[in-house]
Protein backbone atom coordinates (compact mmCIF):
# COMPACT_ATOMS: atom_id res chain seq x y z
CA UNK A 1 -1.08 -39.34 -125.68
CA UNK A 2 -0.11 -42.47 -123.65
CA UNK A 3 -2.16 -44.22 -120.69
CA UNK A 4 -0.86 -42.72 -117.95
CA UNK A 5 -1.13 -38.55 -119.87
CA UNK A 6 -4.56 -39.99 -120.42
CA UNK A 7 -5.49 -40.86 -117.05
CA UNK A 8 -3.99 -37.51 -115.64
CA UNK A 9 -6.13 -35.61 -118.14
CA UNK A 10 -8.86 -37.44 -117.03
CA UNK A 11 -8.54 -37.01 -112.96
CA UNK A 12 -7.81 -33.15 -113.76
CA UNK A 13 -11.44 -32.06 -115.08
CA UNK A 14 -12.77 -28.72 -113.60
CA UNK A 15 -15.98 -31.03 -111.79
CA UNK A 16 -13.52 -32.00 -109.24
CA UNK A 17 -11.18 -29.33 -109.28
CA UNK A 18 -7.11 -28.77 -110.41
CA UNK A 19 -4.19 -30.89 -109.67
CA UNK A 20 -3.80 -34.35 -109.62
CA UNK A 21 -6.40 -36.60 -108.05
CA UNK A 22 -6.17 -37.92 -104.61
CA UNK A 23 -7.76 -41.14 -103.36
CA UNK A 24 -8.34 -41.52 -100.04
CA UNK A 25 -9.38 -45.29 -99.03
CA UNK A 26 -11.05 -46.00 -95.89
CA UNK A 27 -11.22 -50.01 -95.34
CA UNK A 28 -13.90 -50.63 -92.16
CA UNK A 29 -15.19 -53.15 -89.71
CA UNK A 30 -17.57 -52.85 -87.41
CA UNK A 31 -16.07 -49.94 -86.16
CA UNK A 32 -19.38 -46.94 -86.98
CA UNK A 33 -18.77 -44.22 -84.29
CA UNK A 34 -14.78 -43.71 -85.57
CA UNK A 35 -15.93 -44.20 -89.32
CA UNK A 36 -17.93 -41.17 -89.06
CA UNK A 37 -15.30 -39.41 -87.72
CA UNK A 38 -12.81 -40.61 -90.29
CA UNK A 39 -15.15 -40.30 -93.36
CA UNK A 40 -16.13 -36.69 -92.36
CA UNK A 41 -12.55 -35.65 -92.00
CA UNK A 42 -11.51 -36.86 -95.64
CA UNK A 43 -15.08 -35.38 -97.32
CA UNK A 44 -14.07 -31.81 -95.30
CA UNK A 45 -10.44 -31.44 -97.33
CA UNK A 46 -9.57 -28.52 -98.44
CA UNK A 47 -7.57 -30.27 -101.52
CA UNK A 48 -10.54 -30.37 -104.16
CA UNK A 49 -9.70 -33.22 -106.58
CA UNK A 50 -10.37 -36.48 -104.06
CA UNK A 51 -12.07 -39.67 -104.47
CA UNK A 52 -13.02 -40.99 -101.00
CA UNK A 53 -13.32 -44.90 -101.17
CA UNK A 54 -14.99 -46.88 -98.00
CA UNK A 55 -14.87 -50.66 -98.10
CA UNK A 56 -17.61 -51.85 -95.74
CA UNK A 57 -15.61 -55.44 -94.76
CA UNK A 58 -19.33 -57.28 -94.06
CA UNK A 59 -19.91 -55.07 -90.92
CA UNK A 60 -22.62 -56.31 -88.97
CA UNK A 61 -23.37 -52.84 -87.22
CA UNK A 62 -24.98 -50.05 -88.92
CA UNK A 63 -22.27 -49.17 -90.96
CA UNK A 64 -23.65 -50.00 -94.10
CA UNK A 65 -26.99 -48.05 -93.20
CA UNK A 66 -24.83 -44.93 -92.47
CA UNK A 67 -23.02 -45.47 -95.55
CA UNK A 68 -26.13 -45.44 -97.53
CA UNK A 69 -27.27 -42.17 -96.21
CA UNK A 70 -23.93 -40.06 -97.29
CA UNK A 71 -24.67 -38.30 -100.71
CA UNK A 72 -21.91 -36.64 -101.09
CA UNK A 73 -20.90 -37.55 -105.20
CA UNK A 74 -17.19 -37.96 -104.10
CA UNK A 75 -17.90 -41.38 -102.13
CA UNK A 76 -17.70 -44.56 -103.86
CA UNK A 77 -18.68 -47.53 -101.24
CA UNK A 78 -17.06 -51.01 -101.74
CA UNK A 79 -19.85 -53.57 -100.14
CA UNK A 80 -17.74 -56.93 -99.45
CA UNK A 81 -20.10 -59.92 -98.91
CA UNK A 82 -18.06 -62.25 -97.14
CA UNK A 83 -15.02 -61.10 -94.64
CA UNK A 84 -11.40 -60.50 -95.89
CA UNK A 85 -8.34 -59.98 -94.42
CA UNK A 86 -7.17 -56.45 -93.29
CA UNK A 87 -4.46 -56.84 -96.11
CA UNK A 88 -7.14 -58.32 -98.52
CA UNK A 89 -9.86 -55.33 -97.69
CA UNK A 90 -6.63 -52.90 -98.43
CA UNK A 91 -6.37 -53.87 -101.90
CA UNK A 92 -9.89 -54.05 -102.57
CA UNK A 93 -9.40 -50.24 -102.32
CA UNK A 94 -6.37 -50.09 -104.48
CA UNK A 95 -8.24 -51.58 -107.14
CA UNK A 96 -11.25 -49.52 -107.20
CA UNK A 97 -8.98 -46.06 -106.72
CA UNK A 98 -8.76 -43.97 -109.89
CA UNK A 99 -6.41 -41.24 -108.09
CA UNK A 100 -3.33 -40.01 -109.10
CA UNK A 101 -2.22 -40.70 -105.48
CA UNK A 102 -3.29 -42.82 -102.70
CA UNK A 103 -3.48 -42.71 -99.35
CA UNK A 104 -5.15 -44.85 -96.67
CA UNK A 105 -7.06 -43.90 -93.94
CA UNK A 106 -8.11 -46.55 -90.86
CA UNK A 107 -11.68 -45.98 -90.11
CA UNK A 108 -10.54 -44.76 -86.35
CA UNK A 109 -8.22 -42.45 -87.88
CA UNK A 110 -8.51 -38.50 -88.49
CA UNK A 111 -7.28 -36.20 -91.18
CA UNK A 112 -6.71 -32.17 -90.68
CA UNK A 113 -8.40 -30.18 -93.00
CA UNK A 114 -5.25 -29.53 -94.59
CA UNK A 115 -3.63 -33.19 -95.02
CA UNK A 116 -3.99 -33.68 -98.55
CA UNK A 117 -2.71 -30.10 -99.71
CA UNK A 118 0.35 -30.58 -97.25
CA UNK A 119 0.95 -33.84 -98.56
CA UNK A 120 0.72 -33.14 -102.20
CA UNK A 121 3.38 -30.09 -101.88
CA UNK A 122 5.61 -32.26 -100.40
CA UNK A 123 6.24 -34.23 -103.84
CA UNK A 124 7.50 -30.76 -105.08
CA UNK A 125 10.92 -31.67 -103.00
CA UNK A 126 12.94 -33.55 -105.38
CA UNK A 127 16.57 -34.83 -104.16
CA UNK A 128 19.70 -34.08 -105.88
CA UNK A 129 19.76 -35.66 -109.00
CA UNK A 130 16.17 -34.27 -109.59
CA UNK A 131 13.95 -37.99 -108.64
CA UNK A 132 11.17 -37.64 -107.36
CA UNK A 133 10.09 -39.39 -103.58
CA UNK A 134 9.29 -42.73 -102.87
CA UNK A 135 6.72 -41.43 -100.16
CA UNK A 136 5.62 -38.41 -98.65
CA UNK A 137 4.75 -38.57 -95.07
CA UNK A 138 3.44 -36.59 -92.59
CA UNK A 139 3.63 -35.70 -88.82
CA UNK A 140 -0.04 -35.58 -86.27
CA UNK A 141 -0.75 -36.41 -83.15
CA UNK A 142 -1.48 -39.51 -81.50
CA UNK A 143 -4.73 -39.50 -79.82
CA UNK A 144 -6.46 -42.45 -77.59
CA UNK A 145 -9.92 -43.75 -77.95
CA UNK A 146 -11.80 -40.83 -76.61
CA UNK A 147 -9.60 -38.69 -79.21
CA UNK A 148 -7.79 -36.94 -77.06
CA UNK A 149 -4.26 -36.35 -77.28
CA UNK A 150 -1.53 -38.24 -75.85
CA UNK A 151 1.65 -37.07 -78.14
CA UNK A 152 2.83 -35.75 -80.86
CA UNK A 153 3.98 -38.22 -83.81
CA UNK A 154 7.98 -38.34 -83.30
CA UNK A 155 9.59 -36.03 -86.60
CA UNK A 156 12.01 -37.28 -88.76
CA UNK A 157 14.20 -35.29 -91.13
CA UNK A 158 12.60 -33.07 -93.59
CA UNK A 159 14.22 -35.51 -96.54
CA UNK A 160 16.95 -38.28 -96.30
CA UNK A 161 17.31 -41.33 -98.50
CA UNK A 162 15.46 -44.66 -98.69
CA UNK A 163 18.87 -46.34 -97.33
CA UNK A 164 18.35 -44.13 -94.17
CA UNK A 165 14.71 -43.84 -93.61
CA UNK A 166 14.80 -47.94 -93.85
CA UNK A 167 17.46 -47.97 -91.06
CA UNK A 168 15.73 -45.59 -89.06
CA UNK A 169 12.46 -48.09 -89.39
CA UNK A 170 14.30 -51.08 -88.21
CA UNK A 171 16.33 -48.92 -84.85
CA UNK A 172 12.70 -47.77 -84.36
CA UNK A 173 13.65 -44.07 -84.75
CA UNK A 174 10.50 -43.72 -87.28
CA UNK A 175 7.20 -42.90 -86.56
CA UNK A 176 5.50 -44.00 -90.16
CA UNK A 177 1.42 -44.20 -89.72
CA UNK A 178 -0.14 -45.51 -92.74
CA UNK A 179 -2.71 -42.76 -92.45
CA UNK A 180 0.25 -40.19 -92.98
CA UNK A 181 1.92 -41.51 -96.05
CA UNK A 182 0.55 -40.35 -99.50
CA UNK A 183 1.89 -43.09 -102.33
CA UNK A 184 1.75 -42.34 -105.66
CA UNK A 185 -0.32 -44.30 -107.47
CA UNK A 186 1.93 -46.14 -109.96
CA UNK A 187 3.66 -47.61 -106.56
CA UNK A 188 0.93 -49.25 -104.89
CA UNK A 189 -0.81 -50.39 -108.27
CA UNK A 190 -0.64 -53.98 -107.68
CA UNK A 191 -1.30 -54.01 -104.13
CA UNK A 192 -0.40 -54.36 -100.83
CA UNK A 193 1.90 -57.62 -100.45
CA UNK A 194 0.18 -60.32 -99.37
CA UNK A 195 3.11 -62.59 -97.70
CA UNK A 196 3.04 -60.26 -95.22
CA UNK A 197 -0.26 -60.01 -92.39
CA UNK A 198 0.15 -57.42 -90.67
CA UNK A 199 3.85 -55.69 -91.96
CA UNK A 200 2.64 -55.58 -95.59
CA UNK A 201 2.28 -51.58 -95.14
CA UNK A 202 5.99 -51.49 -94.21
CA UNK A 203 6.95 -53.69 -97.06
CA UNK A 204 5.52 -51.28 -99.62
CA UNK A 205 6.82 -48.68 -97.74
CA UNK A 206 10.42 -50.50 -98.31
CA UNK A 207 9.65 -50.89 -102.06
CA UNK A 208 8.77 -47.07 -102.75
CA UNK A 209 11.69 -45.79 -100.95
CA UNK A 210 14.25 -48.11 -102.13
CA UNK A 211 12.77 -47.71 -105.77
CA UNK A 212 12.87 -44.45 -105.83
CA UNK A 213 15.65 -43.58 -103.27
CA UNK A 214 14.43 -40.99 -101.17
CA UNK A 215 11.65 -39.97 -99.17
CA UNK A 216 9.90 -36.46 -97.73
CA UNK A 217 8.63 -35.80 -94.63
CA UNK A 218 6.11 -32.54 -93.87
CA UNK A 219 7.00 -31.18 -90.49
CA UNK A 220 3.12 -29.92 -89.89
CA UNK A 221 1.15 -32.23 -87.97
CA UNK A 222 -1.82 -33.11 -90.28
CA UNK A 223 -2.83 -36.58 -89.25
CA UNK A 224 -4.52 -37.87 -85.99
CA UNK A 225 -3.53 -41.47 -85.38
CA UNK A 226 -5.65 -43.49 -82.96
CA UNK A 227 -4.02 -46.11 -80.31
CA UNK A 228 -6.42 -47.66 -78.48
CA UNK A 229 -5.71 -48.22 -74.63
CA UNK A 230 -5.96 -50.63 -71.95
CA UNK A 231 -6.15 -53.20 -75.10
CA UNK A 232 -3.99 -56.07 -75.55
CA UNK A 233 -3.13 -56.86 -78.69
CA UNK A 234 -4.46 -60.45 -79.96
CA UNK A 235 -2.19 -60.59 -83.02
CA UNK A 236 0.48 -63.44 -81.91
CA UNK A 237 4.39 -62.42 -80.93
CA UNK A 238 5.38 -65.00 -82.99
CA UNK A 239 4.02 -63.94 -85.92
CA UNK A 240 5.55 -59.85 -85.41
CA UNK A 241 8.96 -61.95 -84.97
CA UNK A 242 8.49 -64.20 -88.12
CA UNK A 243 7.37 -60.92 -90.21
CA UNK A 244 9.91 -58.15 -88.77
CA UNK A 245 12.71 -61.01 -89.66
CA UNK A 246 11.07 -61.19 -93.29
CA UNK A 247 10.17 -58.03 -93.86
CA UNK A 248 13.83 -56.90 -92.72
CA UNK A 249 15.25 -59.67 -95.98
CA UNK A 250 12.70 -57.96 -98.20
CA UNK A 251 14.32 -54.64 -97.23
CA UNK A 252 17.21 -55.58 -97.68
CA UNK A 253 16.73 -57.78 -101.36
CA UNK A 254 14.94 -54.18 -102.05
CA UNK A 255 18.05 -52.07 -101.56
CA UNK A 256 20.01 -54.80 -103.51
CA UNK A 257 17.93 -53.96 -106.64
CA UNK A 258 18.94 -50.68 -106.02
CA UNK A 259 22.59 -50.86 -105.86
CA UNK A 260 21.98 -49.48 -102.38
CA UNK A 261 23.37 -52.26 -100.23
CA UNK A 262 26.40 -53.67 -98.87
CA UNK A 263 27.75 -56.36 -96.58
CA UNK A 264 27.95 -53.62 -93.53
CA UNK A 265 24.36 -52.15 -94.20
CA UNK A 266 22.90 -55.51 -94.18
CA UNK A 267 24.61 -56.58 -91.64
CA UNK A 268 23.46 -53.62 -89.25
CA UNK A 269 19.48 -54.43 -90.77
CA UNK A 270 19.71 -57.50 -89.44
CA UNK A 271 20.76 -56.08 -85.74
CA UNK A 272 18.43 -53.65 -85.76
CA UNK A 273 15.68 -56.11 -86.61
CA UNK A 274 16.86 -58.08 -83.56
CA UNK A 275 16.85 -55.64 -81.46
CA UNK A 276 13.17 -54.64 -82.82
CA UNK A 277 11.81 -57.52 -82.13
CA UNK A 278 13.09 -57.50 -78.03
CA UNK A 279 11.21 -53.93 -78.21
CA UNK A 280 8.08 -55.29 -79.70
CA UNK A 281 8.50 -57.87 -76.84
CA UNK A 282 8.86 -55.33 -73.82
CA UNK A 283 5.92 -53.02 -75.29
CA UNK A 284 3.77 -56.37 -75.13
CA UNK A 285 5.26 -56.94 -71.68
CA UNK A 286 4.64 -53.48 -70.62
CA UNK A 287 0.80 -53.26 -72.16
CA UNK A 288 -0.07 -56.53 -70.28
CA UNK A 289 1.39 -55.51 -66.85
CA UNK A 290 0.53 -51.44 -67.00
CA UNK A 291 -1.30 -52.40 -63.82
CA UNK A 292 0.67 -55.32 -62.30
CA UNK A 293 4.30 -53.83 -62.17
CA UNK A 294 5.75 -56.60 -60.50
CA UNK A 295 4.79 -59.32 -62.66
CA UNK A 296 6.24 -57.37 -65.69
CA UNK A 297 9.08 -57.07 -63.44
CA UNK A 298 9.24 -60.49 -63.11
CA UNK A 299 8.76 -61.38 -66.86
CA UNK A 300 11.89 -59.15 -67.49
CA UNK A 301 14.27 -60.27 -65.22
CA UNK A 302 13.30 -64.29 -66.43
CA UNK A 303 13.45 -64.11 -70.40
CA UNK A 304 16.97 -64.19 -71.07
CA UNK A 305 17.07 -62.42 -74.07
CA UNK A 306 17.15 -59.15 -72.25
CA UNK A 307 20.76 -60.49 -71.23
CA UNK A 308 21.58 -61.17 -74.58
CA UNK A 309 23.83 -58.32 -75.99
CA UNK A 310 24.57 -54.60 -74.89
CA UNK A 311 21.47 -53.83 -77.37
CA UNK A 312 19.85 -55.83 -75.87
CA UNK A 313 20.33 -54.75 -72.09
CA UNK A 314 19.49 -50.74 -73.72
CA UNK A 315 16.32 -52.20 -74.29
CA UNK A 316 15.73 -54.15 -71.16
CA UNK A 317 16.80 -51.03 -68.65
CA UNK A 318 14.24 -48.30 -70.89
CA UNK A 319 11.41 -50.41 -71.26
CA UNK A 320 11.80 -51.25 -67.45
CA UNK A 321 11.53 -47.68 -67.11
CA UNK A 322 8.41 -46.85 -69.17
CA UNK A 323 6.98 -49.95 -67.07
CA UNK A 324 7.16 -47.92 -63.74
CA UNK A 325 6.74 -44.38 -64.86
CA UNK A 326 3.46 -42.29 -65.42
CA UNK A 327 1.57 -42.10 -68.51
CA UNK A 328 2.16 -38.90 -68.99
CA UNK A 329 6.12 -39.22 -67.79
CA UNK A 330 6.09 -42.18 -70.74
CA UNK A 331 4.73 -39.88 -73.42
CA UNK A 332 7.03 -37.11 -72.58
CA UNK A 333 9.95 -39.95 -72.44
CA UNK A 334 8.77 -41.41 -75.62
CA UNK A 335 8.97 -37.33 -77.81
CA UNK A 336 12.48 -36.97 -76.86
CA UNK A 337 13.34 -40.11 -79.35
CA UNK A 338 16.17 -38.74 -81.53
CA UNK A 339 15.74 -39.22 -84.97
């Protein structure tokens, strides 16, 4: 018997049920009155054989009281003494998982009952030459901070190849949560990358589908994916630009192991990741000026890279758009995204 028949012997013992085992890793920060929610909705899965791993990242709330008052035997709690990164507290969590399969939950995120046992069929879809998925992913709903809901997560096809799904990413055509993907173990072993802060979940993402050369998506909606509004984010533009243009070279030095590049597919990455980065500009734009329409009018019409390219101008005329419309006109805007 090698290692790896070993450890699936091992997660498959009646205590915790049949079928491979699942861990579900919930990395948190001062954030108690989602954790709750978060932590309740991976304990109440109907899939039996989970592991549920919180990493309290030196909260200085009452998380680690709460924590201390679960007893249920399928929690293991990671208590970090001094503050990591977000990527850092990630892989603390990866190296304490003993699953099968991994998947990671935000602690303001929500899981159906059913997200695990939808998730785990969907590495039963094997593509043509008989390979198994690089991820399986999920739809849900997006909900704001009082959990209600203000879409539905955008579908994408029920299984297309790591080439496409990677092209999709970069034109912005995917809606990938982290809280939706299920990795298998052996993929995420050594970690979330840490070159990247704050893309390193869509690097790994690039490394399991290019690996493996596909990738499934389950058309139920069995996630709940929290945005948080009215909140600017305090991460720099700069530093989305710098990692969407590395993280778009990773992709692509990804495919090349591959053998699934070529001088047109890079060069259309590398477009798309241009263009992404203009979007990622207007959706700042348009989140600091939801209230002040004319001054994000004004922003638009003097950063010239709006002018830049027909792309470019695409961009400019539907973010202008989603500046002046309703919320609710936005979200229905936003679900008619073709895939």
């Amino acid at each position: 018997m090698n290692l790896e028949d070993e450890r699936m012997n091992m997660t498959m013992s009646p205590q915790h049920g049949t079928g491979p085992k699942v861990t579900i890793a919930i990395p948190t920060l001062n954030r108690l009155q989602y954790l709750r929610l978060a932590l309740e909705s991976a304990l109440a899965q109907t899939y039996a054989n989970i592991e549920v791993i919180v990493s309290n990242n030196a909260s200085t709330d009452e998380t680690a009281a709460y924590l201390a008052s679960v007893t249920d035997p399928r929690l293991c709690v990671l208590t970090q003494t001094v503050f990591l990164t977000m990527v850092e507290n990630w892989n603390a969590c990866v190296r304490a998982a003993t699953g099968d399969y991994f998947i990671l939950l935000s602690d303001d995120d929500v899981l159906e009952t059913g997200a695990i046992d939808g998730l785990i069929n969907g590495y039963s879809m094997l593509d043509k030459s008989g390979a198994i998925p690089g991820i399986v992913y999920c739809g849900g709903y997006v909900i704001d901070s009082t959990g209600a809901i203000t879409r539905d997560i955008v579908h994408s096809p029920p299984w297309e190849t790591g080439q496409d799904l990677i092209l999709g990413f970069f034109g912005g055509r995917r809606d990938i949560w982290l809280c939706a993907i299920l990795f298998r173990f052996n993929d995420i072993k050594n970690g979330f990358p840490l070159e990247f802060a704050v893309a390193s979940d869509a690097a790994l993402i690039m490394h399991a589908v290019a690996t493996h050369g596909s990738a499934v998506f389950v058309t139920k909606n069995l996630v709940r994916y929290r945005v948080h509004q009215n909140i600017t984010s305090s991460t720099p533009l700069s530093l989305w630009e710098d990692e969407i243009t590395r993280l778009c070279e990773f992709a692509i030095a990804e495919l090349r192991t591959a053998n699934s590049s070529g001088p047109a597919i890079e060069a259309r990455l590398r477009a798309l990741a241009d263009t992404l980065k203009l979007k990622m500009l207007a959706g700042r734009i348009n989140q600091k000026f939801r209230s002040q329409k004319l001054k994000g009018l004004f922003e638009y019409v003097r950063d010239r890279r709006f002018y830049s390219s027909a792309p470019a101008l695409r961009v400019l005329i539907k973010s202008v758009v989603l500046l002046c419309v309703s919320d609710t006109t936005r979200a229905r805007l936003r679900s008619l995204r073709p895939r």
